[in-house]
Protein backbone atom coordinates (compact mmCIF):
# COMPACT_ATOMS: atom_id res chain seq x y z
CA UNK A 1 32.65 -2.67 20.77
CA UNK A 2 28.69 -1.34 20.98
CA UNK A 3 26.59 -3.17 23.09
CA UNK A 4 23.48 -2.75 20.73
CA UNK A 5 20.95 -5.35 20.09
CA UNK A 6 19.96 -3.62 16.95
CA UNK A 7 21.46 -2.74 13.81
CA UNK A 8 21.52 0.91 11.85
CA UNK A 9 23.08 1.33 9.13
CA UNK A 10 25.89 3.71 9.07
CA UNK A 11 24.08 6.17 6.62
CA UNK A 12 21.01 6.13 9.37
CA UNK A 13 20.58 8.44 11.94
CA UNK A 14 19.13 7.77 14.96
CA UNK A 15 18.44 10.87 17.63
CA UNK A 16 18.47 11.11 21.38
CA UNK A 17 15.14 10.07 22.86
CA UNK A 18 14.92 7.02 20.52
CA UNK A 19 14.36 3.67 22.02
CA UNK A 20 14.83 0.92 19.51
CA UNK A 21 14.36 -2.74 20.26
CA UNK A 22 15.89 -6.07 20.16
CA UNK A 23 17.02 -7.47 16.61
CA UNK A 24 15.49 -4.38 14.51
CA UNK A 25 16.85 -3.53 11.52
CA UNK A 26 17.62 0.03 10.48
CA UNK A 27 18.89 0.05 7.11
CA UNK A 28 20.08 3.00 4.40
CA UNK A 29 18.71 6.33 4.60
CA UNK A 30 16.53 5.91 7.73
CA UNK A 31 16.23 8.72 10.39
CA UNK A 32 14.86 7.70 13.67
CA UNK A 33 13.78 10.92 15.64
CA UNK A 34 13.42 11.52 19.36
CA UNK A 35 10.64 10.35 21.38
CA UNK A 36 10.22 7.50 19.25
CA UNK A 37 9.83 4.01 20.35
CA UNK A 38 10.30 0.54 17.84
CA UNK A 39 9.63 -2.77 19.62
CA UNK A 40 11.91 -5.72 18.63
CA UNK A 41 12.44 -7.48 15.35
CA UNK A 42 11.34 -4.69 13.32
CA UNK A 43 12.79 -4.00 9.79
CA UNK A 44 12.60 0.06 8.48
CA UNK A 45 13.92 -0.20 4.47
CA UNK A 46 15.78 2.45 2.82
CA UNK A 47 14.65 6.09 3.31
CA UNK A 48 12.32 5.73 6.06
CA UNK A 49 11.81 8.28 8.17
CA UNK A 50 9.72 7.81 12.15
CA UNK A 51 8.70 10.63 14.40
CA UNK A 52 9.29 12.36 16.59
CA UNK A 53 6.59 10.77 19.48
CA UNK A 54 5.61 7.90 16.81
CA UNK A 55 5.35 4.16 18.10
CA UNK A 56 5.67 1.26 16.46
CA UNK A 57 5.00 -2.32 17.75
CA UNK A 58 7.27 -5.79 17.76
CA UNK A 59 8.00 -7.03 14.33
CA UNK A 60 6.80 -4.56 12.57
CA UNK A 61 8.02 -4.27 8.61
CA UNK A 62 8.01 -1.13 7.00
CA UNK A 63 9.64 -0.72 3.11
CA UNK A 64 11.28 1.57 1.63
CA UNK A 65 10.27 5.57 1.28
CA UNK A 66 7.99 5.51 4.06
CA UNK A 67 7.53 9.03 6.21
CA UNK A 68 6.14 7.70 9.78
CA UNK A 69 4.48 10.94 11.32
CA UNK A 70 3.58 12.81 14.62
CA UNK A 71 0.12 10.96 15.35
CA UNK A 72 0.70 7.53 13.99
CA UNK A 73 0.98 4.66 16.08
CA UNK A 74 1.54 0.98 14.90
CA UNK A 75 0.76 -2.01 16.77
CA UNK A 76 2.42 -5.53 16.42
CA UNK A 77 2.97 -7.39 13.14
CA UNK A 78 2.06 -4.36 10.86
CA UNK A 79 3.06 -4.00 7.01
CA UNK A 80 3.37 -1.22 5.50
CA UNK A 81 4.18 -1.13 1.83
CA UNK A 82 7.10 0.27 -0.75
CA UNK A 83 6.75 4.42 -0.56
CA UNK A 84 2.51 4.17 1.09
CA UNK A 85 2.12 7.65 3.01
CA UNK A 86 0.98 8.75 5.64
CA UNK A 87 -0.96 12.12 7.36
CA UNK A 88 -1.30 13.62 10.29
CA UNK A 89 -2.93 17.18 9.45
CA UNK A 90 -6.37 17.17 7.61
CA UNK A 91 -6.00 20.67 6.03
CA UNK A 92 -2.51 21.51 5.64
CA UNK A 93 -1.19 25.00 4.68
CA UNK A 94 2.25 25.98 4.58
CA UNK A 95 1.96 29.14 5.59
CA UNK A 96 -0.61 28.27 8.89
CA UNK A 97 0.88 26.47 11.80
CA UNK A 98 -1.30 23.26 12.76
CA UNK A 99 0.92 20.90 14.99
CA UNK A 100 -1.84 21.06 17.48
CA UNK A 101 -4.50 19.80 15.12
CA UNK A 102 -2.87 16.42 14.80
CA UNK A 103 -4.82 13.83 14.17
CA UNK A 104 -4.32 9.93 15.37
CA UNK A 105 -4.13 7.24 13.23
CA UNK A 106 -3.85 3.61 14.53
CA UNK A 107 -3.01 0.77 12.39
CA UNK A 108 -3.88 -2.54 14.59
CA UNK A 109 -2.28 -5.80 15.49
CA UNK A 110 -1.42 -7.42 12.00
CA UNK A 111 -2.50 -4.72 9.32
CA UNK A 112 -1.31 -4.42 6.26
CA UNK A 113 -0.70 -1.68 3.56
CA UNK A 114 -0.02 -1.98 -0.25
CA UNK A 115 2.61 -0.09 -1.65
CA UNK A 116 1.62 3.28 -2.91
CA UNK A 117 -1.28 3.68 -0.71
CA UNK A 118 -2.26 6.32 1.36
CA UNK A 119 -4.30 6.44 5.14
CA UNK A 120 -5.47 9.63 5.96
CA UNK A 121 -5.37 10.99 9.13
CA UNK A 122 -7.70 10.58 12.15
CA UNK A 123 -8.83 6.67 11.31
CA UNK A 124 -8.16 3.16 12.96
CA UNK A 125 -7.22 0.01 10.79
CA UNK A 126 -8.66 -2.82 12.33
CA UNK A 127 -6.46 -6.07 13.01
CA UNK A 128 -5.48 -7.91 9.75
CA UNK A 129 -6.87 -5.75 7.81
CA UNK A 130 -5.26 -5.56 3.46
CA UNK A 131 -5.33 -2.52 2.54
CA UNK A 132 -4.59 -2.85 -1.85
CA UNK A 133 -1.66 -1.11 -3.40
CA UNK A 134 -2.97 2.52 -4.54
CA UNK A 135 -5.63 2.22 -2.15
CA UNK A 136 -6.78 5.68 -0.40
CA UNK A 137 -8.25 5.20 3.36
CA UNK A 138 -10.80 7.66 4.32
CA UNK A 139 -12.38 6.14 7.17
CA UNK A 140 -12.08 3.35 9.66
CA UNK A 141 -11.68 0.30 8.79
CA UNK A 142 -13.03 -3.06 10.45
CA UNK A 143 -10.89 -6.27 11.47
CA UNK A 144 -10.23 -8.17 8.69
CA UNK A 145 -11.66 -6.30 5.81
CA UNK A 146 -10.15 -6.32 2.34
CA UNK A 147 -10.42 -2.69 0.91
CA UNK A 148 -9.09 -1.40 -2.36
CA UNK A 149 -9.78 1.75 -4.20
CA UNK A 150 -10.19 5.69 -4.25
CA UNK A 151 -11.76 6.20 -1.51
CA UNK A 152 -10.66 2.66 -0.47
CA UNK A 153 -13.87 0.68 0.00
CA UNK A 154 -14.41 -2.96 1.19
CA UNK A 155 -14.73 -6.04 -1.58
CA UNK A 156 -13.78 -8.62 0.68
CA UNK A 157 -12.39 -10.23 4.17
CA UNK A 158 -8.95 -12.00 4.53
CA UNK A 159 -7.83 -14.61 7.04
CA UNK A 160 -4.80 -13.32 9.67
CA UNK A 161 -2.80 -15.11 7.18
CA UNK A 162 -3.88 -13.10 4.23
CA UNK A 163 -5.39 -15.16 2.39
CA UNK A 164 -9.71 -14.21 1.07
CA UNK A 165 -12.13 -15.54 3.24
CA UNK A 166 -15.27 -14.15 2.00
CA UNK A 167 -15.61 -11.94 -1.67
CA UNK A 168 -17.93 -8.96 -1.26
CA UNK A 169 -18.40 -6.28 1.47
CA UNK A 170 -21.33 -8.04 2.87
CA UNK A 171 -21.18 -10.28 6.12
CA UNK A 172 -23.81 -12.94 6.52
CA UNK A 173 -25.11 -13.16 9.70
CA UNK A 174 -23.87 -16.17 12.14
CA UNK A 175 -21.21 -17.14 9.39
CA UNK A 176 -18.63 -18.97 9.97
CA UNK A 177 -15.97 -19.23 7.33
CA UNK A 178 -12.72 -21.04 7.46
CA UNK A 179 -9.73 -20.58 6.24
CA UNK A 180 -8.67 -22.63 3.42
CA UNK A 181 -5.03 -22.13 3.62
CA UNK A 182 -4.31 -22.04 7.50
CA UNK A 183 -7.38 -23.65 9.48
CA UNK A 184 -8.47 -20.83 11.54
CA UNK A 185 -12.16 -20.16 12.28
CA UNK A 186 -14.03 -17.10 12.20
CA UNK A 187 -17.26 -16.25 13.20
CA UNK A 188 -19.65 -13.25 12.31
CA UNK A 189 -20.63 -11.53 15.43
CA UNK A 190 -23.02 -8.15 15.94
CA UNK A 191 -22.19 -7.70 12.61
CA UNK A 192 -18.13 -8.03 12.16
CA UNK A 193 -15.85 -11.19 11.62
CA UNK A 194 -13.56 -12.50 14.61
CA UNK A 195 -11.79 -15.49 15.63
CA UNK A 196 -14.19 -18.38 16.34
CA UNK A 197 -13.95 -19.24 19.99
């Protein structure tokens, strides 16, 4: 009898260090290393590996053939796609040690990333920000901006449901769109979109 509130699958490993939350879901493949910390009712697909020293949120989802690195950390109600990468070294060599250049990357509260993309190192997704399948992130990125492309660039803003809000990169000043689907209001503000309130 275990006394785990999480599952992993019997082909997962999971080493010691690991802290692993309520209701997660750690299915074929996966290997959790030490040091790292998942919040509750996350879901890790096949073949994904996290750590050492990485963090993820609560209810975070991340699909299959994802490599979670040294340097990454992932806040709450993050998606990351089918087999999108990830980096934590800016100018890797094999043959040149660099595990003390790391570089952080921070995907925030609700972000999401398209399958096949990549985020390179050192940059900050905003909150609910859509990052497109194939897309490849080369700088920060601003709440709620939809970004798609190589280098990744924005053509739009979404809603915290996903769903377009405004088409093109520009903001217009005191806007205040609102989302068709779901209700909520946003508001331009010094130049970025937030909640209304």
């Amino acid at each position: 009898m275990t006394d785990k509130k999480y599952f992993v699958h019997e082909s997962s490993y999971v080493d010691d260090g690991a802290v692993i939350g309520d209701n997660t879901k750690i299915w074929h493949f996966c290997h959790i290393m030490k040091n790292t910390t998942i919040g509750r009712d996350c879901s890790l697909g096949q073949n994904v590996v996290a750590g050492p020293n990485v963090k993820l949120g609560n209810n975070v989802k991340v699909q299959n053939n994802v490599s979670i690195y040294d340097g990454v950390e992932i806040e709450d109600d993050v998606f990351c796609g089918p087999s999108m990468v990830f980096t934590n070294v800016i100018n890797p060599r094999s043959h040149i040690a660099r595990k003390s250049e790391f570089r952080k990357t921070l995907l925030k509260k609700g972000a999401s990333v398209g399958a096949n993309a990549t985020v390179v190192c050192g940059h900050t997704l905003g909150r609910y920000c859509f990052i497109g399948a194939g897309s490849v992130v080369t700088k920060d990125i601003p709440d709620f901006a939809l970004l798609v492309g190589n280098p990744a660039r924005i053509t739009g803003w979404v809603c915290q449901c996903g769903v377009k809000l405004i088409s093109g990169a520009k903001l217009e000043p005191n806007a205040k769109p609102v989302c068709q689907a779901c209700g909520t209001k946003y508001q331009v503000r010094d130049g970025m979109l937030d909640f209304a309130g």
